[in-house]
Protein backbone atom coordinates (compact mmCIF):
# COMPACT_ATOMS: atom_id res chain seq x y z
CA UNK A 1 149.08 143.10 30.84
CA UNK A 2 151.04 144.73 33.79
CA UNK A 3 149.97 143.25 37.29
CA UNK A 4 151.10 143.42 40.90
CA UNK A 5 149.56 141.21 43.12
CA UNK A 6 150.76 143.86 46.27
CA UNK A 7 148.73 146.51 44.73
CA UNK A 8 145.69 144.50 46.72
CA UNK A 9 146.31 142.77 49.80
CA UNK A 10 145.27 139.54 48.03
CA UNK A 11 147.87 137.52 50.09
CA UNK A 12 145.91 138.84 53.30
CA UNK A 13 142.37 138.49 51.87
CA UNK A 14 143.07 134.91 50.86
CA UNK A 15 143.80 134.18 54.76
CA UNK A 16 141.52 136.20 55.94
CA UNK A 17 138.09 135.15 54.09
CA UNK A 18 138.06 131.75 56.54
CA UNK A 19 138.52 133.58 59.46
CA UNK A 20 137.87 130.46 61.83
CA UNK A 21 140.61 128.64 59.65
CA UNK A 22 143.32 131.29 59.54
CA UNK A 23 143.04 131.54 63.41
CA UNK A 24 143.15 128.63 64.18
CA UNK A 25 146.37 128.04 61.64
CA UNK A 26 147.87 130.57 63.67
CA UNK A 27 147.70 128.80 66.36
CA UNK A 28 149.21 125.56 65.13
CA UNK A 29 151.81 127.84 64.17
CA UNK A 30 152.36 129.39 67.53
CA UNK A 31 152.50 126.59 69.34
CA UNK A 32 154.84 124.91 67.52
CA UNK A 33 157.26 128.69 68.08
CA UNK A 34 156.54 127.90 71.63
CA UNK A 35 157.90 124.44 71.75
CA UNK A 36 161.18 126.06 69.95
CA UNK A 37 161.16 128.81 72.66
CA UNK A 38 160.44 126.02 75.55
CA UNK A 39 163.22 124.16 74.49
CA UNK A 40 165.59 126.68 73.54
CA UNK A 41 164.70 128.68 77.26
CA UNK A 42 165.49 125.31 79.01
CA UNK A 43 168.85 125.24 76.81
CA UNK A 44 170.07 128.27 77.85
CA UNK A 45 168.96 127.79 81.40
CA UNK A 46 171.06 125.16 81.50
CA UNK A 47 174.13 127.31 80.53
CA UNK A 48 173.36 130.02 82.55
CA UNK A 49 172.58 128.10 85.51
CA UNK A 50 175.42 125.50 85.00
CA UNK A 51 177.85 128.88 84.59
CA UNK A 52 176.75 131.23 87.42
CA UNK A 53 179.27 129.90 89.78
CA UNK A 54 181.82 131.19 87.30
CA UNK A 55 180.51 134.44 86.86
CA UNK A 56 179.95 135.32 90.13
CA UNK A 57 183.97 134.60 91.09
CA UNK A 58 186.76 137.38 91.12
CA UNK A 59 188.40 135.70 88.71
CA UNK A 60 190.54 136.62 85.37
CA UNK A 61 192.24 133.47 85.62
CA UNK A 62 190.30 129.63 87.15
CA UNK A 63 192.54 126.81 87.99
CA UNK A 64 190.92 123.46 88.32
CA UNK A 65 192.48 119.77 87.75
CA UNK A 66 192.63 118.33 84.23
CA UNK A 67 190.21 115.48 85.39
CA UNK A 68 187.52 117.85 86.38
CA UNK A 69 185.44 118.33 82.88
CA UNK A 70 182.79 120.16 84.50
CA UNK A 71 182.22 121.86 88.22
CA UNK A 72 179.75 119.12 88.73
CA UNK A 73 182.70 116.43 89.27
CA UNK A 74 184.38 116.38 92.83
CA UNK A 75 188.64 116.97 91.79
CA UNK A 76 190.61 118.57 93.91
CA UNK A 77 194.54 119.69 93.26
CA UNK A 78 197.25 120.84 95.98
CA UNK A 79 196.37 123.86 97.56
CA UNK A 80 200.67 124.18 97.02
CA UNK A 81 199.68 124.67 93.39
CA UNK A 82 198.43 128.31 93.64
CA UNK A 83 201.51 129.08 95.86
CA UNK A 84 203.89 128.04 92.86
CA UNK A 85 201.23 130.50 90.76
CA UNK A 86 202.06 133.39 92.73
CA UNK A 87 205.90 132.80 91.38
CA UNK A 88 204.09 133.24 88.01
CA UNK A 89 204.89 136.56 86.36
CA UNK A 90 201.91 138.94 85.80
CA UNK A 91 199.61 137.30 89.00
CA UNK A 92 198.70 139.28 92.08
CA UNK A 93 196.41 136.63 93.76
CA UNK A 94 195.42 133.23 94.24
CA UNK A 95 192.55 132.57 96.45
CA UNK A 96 191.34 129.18 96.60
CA UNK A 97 187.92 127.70 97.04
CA UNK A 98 186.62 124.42 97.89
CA UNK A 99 183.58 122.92 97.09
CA UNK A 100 181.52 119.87 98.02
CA UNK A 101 178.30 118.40 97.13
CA UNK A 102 178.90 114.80 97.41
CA UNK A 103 177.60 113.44 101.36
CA UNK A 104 176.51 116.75 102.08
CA UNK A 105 172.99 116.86 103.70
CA UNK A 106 171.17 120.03 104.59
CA UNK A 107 168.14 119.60 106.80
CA UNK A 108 165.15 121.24 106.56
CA UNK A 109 164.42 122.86 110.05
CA UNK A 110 160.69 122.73 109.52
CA UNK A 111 160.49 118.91 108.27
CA UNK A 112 163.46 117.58 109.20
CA UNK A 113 163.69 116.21 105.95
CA UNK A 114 167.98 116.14 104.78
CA UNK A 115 169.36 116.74 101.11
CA UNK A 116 172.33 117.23 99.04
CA UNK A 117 173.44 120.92 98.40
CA UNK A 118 176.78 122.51 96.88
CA UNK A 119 178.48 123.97 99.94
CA UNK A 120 181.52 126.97 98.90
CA UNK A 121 184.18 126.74 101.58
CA UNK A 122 186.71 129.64 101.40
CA UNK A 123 188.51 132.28 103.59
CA UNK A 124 186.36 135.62 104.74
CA UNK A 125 189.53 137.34 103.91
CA UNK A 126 189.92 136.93 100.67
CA UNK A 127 187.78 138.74 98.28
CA UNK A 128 186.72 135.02 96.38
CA UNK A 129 183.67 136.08 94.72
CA UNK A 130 182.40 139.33 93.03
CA UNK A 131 178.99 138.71 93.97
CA UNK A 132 177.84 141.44 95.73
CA UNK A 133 175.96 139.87 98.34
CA UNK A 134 178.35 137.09 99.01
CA UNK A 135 180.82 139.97 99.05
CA UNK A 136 178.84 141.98 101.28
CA UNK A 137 178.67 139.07 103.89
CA UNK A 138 182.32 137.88 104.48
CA UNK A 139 182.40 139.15 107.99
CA UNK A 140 179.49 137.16 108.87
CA UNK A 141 181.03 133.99 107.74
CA UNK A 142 183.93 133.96 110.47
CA UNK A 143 181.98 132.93 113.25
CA UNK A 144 182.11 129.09 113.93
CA UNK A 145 178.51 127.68 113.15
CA UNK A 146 177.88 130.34 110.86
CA UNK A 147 177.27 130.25 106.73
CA UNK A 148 175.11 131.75 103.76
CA UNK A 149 172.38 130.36 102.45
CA UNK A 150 171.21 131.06 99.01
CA UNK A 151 167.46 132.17 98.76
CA UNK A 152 166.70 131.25 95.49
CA UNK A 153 167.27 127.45 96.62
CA UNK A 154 164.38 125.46 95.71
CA UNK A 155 161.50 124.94 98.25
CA UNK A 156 161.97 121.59 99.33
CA UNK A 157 165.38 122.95 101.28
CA UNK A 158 163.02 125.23 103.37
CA UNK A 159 162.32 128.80 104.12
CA UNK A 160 165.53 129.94 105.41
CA UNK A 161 165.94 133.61 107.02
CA UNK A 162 168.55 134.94 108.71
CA UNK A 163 168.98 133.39 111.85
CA UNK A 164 167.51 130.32 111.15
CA UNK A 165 169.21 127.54 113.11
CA UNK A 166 169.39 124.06 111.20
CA UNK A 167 172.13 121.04 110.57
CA UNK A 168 174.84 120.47 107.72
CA UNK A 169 175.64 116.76 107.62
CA UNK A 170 173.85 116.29 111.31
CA UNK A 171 176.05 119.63 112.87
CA UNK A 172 174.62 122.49 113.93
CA UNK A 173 174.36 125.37 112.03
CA UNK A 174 173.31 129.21 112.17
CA UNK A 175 172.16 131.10 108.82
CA UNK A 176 173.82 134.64 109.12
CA UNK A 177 172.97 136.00 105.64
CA UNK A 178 171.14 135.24 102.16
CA UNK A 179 172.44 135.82 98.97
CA UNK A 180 170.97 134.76 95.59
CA UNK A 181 172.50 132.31 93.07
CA UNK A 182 169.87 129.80 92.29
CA UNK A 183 170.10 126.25 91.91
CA UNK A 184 170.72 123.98 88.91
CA UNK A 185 170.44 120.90 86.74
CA UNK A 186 172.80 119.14 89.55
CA UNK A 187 172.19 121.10 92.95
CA UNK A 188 169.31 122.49 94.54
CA UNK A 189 170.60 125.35 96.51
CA UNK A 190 173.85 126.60 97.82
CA UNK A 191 175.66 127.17 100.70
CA UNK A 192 178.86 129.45 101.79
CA UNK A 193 180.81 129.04 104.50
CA UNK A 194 184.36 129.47 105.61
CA UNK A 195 186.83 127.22 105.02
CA UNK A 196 187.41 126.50 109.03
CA UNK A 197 183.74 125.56 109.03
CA UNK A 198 183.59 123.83 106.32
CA UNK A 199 186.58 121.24 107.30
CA UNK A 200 184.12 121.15 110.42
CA UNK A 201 180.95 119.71 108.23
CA UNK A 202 183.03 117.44 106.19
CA UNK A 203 185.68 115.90 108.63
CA UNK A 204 186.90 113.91 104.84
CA UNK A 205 188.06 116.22 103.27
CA UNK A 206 191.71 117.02 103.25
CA UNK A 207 192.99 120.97 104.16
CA UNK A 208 195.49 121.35 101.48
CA UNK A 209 192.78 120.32 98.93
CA UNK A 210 191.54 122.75 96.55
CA UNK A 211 188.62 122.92 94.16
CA UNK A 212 189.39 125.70 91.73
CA UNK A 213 192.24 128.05 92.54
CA UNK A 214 190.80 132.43 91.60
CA UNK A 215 193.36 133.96 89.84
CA UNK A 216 193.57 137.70 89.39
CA UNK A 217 196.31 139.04 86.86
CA UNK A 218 197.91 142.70 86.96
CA UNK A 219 196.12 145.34 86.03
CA UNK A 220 196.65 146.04 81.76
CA UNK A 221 197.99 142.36 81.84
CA UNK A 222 197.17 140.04 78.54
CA UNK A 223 195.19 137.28 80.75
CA UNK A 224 195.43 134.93 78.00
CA UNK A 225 199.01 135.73 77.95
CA UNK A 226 199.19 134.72 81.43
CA UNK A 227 197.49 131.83 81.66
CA UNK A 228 199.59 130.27 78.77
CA UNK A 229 202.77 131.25 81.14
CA UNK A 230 201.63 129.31 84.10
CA UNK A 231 199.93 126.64 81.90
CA UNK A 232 204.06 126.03 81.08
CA UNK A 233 205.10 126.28 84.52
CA UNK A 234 202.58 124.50 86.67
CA UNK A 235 202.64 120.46 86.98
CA UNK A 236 200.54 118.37 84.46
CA UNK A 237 198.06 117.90 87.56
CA UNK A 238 196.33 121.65 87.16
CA UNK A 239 195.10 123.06 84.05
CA UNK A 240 194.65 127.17 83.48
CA UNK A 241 191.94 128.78 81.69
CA UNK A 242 190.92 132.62 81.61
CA UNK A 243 187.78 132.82 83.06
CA UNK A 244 185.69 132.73 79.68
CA UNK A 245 187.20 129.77 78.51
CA UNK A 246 186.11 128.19 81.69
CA UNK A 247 182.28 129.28 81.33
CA UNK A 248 182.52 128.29 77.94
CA UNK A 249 183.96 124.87 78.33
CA UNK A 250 181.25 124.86 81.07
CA UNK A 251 178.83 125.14 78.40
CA UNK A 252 180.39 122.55 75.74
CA UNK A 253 180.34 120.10 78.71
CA UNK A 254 176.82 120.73 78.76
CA UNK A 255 176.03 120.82 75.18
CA UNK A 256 177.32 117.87 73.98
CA UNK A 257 178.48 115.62 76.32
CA UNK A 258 175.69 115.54 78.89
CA UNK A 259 171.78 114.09 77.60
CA UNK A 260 170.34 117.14 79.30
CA UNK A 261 171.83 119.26 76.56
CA UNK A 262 171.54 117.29 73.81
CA UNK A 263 167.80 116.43 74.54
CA UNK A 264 167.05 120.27 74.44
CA UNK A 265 168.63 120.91 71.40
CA UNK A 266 166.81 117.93 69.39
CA UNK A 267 163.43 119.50 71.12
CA UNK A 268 164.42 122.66 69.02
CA UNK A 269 164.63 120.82 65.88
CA UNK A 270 161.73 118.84 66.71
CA UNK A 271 159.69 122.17 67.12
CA UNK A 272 160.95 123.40 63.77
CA UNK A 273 160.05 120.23 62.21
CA UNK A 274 156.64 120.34 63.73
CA UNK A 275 156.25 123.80 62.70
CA UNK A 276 157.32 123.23 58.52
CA UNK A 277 155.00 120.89 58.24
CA UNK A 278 152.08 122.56 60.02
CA UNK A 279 152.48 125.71 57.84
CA UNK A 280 152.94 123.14 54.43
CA UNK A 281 149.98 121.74 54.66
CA UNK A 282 147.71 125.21 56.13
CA UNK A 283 149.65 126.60 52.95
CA UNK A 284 149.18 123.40 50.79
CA UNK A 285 145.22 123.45 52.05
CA UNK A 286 144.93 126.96 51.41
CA UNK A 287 146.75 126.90 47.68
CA UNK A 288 144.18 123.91 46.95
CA UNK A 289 141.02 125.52 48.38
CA UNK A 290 141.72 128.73 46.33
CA UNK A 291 142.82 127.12 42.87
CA UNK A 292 140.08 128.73 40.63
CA UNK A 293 141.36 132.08 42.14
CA UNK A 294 145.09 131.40 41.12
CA UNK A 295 143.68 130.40 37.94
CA UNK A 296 141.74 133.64 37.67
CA UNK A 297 145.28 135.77 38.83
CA UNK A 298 146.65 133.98 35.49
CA UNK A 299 144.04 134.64 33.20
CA UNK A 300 144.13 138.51 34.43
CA UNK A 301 148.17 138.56 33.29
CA UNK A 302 149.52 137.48 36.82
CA UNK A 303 153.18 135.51 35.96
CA UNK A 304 154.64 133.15 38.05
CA UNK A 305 156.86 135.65 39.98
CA UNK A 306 153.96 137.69 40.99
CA UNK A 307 152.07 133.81 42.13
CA UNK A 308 155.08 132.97 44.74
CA UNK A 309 155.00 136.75 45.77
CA UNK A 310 151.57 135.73 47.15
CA UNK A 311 152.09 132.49 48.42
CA UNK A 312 154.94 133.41 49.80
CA UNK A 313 153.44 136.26 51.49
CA UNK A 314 150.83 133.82 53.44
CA UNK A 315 153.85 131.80 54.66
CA UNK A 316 154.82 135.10 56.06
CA UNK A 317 151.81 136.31 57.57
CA UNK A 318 151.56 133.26 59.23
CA UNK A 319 155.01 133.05 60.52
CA UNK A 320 154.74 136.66 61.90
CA UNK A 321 151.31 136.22 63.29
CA UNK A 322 152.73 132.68 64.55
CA UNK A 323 155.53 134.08 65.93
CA UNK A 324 153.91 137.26 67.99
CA UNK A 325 151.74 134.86 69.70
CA UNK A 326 154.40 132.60 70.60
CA UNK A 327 156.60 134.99 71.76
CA UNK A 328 153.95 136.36 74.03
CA UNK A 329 153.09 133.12 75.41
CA UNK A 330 156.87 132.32 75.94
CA UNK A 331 157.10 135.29 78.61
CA UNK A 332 154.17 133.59 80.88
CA UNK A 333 155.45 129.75 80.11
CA UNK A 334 159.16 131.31 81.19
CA UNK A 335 157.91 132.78 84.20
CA UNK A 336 155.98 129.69 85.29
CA UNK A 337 159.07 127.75 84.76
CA UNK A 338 161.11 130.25 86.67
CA UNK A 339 158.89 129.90 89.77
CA UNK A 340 158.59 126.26 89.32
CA UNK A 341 162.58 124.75 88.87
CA UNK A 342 164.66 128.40 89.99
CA UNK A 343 166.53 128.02 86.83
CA UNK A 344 167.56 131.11 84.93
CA UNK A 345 164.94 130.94 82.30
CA UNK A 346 164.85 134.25 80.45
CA UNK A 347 163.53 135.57 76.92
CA UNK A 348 166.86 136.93 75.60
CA UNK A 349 167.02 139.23 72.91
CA UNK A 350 169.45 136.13 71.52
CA UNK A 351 166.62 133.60 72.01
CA UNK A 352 164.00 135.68 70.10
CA UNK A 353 166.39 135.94 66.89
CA UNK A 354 167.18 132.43 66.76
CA UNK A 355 163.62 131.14 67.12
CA UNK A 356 162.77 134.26 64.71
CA UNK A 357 164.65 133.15 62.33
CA UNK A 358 163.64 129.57 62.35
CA UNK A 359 159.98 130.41 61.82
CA UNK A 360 160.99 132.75 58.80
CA UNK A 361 162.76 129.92 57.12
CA UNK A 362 160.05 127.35 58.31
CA UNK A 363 157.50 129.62 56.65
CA UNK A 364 159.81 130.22 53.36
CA UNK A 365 160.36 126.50 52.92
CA UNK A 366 156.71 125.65 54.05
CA UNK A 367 155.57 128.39 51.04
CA UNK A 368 158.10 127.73 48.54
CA UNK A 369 156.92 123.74 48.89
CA UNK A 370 152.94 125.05 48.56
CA UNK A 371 154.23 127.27 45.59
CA UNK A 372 154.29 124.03 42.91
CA UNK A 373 150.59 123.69 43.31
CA UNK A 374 149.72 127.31 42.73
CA UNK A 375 151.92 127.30 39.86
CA UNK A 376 149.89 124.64 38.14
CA UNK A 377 146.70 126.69 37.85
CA UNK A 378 145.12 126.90 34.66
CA UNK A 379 143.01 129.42 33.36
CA UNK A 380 141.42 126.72 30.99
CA UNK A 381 140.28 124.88 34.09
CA UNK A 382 137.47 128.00 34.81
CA UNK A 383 135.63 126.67 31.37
């Protein structure tokens, strides 16, 4: 006897005739794709927060010291070192840029209340940053007392609006434009300001001290090319990277070296874990409950092949169904999260094929371990 178990939704039918049960299944299901999606949006938050400074620079080419393994660590080189770039054959600028976080304290106007921030000291002049905003608001910055404040600082900074008048390390100071950035895993908000005024905020630090040195290359010029050039003829005490192996060895730093990292990355495996053996034992449950039907399927002329089809078509329901939910609730649980930290929390298209694909193989392995069980139905156990 010929039979096909997808001429009849049977897979479907078997979920669907405890219709309490397969619901709330789902659910386990989904929420353990939203603990994936939780972790995995705080994961990439991280890099994209951790990286946005990058990104937002003019920048083909970054130079930083060697002992600076992530923008997070306070090492400065000789600003002498982007003059000796210049000599460099294939760059048109250096710009340099100067950034401190460490004895910084911004005070809330409205509490009075002072914390850390990552202040950007540069010169108005020079086109730094690609960031429109920033970009748009150079002029402002020349004025003594003046900086930028970033608006997507988090709340316990202040509301800030142009104009507001406040300190920076107990010195006045006068907000003459907003830009957005947003904060992350180290600082709370941002603030730009010319180099002048910044040597004015933070009497310590050094003029000829630079943070990371902008690069720009010729136009049609190899920029990996160029950066091994001046990695040859710079000192030992700068390193070059294009500006993609910088956001990238931003994100290594990140990955594996730091706890936060590592700690989101274990929460996706503990997710998929949770998930495999959720869907096991709904499939294992489910495989059990309906023996004298799978015993039934064999007695009709149902083989093997055709019994996985179907049990393996429940895993998949449920992973789809599981999935679908989870994604949904992922776009509200993002959004809260957004609101609540200001970290660049997003659904990426990236995010939903990774988790996508670990609930497919959660519900393959979940159905292919359920599968023994079904096999072992016998007809002679109707009689």
């Amino acid at each position: 006897m010929t039979a096909n178990p997808w001429d009849a939704p049977l897979a479907w039918l078997l979920l669907a005739h405890h219709r309490g049960r397969f619901l709330l299944a789902v659910a386990r299901i989904a929420f353990a794709v939203v603990v994936m999606f939780t972790q995995r949006g705080f994961l990439t938050g991280v890099y994209d927060s951790q990286t946005a400074l990058l990104r937002s620079l003019n920048a083909d080419l970054v130079i930083v010291s060697p002992l600076r393994a992530s923008l997070t660590m306070e090492q400065e080189f000789p600003r002498r070192r982007l003059y000796q770039a210049l000599t460099v054959p294939g760059v048109t600028a250096a710009y340099p840029l100067v950034v401190r976080e460490e004895a910084s304290a911004w005070k809330n106007p409205v509490s009075g209340h002072e914390a850390p921030v990552r202040v950007l000291g540069f010169d108005p002049r020079d086109p730094v940053f690609a960031h429109a905003e920033i970009e748009g608001c150079r002029h402002l910055l020349e004025g003594a007392e003046c900086a930028a404040f970033d608006a997507r600082s988090r709340g316990h900074l202040g509301a800030i609006e142009v104009g507001t008048a406040t300190e920076l390390n107990r010195r006045r100071l006068r907000v003459a434009a907003l830009f957005t950035l947003g904060p992350d895993f180290r600082y709370d908000g941002n603030v730009v300001m010319s180099h002048t005024n910044l040597l004015r905020h933070f009497p310590e630090a050094r003029a000829g001290d630079v943070s990371l040195g902008v690069l720009r290359v010729e136009k049609g010029a190899d920029a990996t090319e160029v950066c091994r050039r001046l990695n040859e003829a710079l000192p030992p005490d700068v390193q070059v990277f294009t500006r993609e192996d910088m956001v990238r060895r931003e994100e290594a730093y990140w990955a594996r070296i730091t706890p936060t990292g590592i700690i989101f990355r274990i929460g996706v495996a503990v997710g998929f874990l949770v998930g495999l053996i959720t869907c096991y034992q709904i499939l294992f449950s489910g495989v059990r409950d309906h023996l004298p039907q799978f015993a039934t399927l064999r007695a009709m002329g149902f083989h093997d092949v055709a019994l996985a089809r179907i049990v393996l078509a429940k895993a998949l329901i449920l992973g789809v169904a599981g999935f679908t939910i989870g994604l949904a609730a992922s776009f509200v649980i993002y959004g809260l999260l957004r609101a609540e930290t200001g970290l660049r929390i997003d659904t990426s298209l990236e995010s939903a094929l990774v988790v996508g694909g670990l609930t497919l193989a959660m519900s393959l392995v979940a159905g292919m371990a359920a599968l023994r069980k079904a096999l072992r139905a016998d007809p002679a156990e109707l009689f």
